[in-house]
N, C-alpha and C. Protein backbone atom coordinates (compact mmCIF):
# COMPACT_ATOMS: atom_id res chain seq x y z
N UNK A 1 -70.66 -11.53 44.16
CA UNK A 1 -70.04 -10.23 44.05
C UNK A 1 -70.06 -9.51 45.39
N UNK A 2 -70.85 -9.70 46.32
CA UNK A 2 -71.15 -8.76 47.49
C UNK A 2 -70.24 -9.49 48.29
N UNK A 3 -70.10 -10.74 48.27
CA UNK A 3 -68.98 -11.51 49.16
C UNK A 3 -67.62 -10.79 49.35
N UNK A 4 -67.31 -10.36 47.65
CA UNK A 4 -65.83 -9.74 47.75
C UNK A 4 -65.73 -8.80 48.13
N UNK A 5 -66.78 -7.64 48.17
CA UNK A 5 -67.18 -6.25 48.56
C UNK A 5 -66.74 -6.36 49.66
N UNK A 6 -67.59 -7.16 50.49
CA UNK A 6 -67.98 -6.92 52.04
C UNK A 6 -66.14 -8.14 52.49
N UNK A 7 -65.84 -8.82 51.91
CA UNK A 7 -64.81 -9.07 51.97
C UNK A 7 -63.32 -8.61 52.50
N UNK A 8 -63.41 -7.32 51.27
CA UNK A 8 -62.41 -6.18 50.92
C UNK A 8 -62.87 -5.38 51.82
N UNK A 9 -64.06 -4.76 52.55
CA UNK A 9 -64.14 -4.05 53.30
C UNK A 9 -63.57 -4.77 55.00
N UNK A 10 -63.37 -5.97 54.79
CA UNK A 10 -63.33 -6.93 56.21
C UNK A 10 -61.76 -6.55 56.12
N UNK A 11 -61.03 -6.96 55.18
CA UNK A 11 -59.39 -6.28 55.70
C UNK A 11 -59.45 -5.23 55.40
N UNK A 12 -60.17 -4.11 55.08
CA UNK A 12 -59.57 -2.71 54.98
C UNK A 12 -59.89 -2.43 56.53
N UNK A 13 -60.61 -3.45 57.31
CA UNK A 13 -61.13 -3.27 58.94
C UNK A 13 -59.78 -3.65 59.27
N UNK A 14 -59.01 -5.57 59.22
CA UNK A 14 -58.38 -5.58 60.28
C UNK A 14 -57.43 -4.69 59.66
N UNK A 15 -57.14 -4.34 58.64
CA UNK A 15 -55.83 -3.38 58.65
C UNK A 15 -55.80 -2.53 59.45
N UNK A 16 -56.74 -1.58 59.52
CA UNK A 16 -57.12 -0.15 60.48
C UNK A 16 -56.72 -0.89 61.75
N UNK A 17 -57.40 -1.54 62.23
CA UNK A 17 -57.50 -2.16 63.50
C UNK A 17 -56.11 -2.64 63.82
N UNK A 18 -55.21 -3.10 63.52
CA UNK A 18 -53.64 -3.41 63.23
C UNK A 18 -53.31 -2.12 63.93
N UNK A 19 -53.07 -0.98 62.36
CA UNK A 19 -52.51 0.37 62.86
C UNK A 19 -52.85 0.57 63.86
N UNK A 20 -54.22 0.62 64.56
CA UNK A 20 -54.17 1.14 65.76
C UNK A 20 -53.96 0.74 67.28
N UNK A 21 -54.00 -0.67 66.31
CA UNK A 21 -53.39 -1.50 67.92
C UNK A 21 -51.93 -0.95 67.79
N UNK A 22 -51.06 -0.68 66.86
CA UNK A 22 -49.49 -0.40 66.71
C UNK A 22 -49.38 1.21 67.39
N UNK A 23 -50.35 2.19 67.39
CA UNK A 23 -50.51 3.10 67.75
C UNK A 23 -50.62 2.79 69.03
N UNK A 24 -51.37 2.08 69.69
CA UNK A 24 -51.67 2.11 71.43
C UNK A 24 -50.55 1.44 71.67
N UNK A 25 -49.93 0.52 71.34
CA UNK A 25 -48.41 -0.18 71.57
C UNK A 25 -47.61 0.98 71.66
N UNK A 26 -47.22 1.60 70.74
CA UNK A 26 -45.82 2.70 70.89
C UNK A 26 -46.53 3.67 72.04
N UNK A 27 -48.03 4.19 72.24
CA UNK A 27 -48.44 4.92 73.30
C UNK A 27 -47.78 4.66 74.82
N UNK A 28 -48.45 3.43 74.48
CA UNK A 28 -47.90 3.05 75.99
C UNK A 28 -46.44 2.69 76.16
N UNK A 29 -45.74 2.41 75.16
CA UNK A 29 -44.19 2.43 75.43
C UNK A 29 -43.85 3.57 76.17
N UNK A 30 -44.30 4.70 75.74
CA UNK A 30 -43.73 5.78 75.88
C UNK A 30 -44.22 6.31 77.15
N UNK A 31 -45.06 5.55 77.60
CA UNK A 31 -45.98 5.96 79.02
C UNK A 31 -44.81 5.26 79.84
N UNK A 32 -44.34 3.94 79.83
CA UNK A 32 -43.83 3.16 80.11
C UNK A 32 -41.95 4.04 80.57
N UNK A 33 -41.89 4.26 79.48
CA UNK A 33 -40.38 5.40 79.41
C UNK A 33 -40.86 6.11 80.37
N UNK A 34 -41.54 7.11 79.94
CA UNK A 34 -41.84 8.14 80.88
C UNK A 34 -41.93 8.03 82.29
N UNK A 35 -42.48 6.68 83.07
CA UNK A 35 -42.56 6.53 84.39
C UNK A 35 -41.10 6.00 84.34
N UNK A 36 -41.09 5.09 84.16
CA UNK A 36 -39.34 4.94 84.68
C UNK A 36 -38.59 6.21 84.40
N UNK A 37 -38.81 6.96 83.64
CA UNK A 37 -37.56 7.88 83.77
C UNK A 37 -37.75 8.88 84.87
N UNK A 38 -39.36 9.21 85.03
CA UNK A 38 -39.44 9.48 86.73
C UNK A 38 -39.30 9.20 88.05
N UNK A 39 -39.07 7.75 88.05
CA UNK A 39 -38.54 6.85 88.84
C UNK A 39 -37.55 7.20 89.42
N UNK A 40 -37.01 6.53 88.38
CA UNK A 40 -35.22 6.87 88.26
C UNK A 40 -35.08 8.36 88.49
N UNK A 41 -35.56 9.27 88.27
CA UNK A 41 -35.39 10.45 88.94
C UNK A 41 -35.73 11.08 90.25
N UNK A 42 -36.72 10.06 90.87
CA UNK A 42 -36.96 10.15 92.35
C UNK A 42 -36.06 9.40 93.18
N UNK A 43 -35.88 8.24 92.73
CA UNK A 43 -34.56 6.95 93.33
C UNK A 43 -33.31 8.31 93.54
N UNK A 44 -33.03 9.05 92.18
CA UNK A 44 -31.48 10.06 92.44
C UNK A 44 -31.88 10.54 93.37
N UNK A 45 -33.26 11.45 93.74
CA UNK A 45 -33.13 12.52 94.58
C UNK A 45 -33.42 11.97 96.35
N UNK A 46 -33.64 10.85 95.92
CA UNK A 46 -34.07 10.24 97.58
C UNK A 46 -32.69 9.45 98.05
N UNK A 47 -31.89 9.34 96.99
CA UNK A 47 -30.57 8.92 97.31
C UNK A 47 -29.67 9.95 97.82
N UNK A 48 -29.93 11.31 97.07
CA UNK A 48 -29.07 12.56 97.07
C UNK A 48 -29.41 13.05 98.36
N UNK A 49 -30.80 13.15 98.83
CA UNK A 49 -31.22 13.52 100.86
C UNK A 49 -30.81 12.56 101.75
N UNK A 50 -30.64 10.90 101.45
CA UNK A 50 -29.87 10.39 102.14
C UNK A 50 -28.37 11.17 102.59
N UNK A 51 -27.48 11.12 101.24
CA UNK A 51 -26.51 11.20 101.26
C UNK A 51 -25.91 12.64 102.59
N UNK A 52 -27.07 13.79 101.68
CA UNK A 52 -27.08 15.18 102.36
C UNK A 52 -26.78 14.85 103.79
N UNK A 53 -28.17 13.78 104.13
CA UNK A 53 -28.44 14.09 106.15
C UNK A 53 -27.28 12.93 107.06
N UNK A 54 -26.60 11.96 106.06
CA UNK A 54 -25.38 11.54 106.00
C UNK A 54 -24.47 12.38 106.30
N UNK A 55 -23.65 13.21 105.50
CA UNK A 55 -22.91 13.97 105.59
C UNK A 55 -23.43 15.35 106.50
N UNK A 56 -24.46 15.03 106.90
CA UNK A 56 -24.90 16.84 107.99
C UNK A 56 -24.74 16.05 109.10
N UNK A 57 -24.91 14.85 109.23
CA UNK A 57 -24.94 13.99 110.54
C UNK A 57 -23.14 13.65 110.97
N UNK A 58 -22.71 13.23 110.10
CA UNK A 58 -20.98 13.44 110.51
C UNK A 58 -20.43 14.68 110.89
N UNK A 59 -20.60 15.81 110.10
CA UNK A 59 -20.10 16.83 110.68
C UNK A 59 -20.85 17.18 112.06
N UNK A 60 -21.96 17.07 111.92
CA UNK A 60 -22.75 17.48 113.59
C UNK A 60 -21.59 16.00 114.92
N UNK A 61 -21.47 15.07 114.15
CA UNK A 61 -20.56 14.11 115.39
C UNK A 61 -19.14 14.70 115.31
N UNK A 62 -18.47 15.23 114.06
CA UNK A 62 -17.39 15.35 113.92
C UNK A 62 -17.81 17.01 114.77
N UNK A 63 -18.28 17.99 114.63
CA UNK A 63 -17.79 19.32 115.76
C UNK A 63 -18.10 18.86 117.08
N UNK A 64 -19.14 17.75 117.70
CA UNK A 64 -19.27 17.53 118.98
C UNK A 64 -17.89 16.55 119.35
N UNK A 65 -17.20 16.31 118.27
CA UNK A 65 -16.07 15.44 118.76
C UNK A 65 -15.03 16.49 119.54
N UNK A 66 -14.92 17.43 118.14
CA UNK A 66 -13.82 18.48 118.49
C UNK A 66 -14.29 19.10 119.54
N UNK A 67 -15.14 19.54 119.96
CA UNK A 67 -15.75 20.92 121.11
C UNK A 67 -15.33 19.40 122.30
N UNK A 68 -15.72 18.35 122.75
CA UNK A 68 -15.36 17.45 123.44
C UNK A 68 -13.95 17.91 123.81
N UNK A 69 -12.77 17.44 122.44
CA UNK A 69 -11.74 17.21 123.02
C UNK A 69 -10.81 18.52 123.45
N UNK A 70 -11.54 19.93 122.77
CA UNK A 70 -11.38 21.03 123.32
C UNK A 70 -11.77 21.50 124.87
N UNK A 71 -12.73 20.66 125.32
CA UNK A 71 -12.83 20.99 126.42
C UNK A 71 -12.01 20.28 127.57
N UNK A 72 -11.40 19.64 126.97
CA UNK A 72 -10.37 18.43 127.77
C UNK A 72 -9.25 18.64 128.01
N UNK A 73 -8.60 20.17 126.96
CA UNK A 73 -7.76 20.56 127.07
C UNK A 73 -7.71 21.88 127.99
């Protein structure tokens, strides 16, 4: 009789133990989401200051072009 007791108490363990491994699984999914989606949101903005000092750097060649060919005239 104590066999089945202590038995029935042995899967009412791994059950618990299941759920909560399924609990730390979806946890960390979501840890997982969460850094990539910060990622991916630093990748935009380190792409977007490229782009900026890109385009501040052409116009700084493009007015030293013009003031150049203004002075030529």
């Amino acid at each position: 009789m104590i066999s089945h007791v202590s038995g029935g108490l042995k899967w009412q363990t791994i059950v618990v133990v299941q759920v909560i491994s399924q609990k730390i699984v979806k946890e960390h999914q979501k840890q997982v989401v969460k850094v990539a989606s910060i990622a991916a949101g630093t990748l935009k903005m380190t792409r977007s200051a490229h782009l900026k000092l890109g385009k501040k750097g052409a116009k700084i060649v493009m007015a030293g072009a013009a003031a150049a060919t203004a002075d030529d005239c």
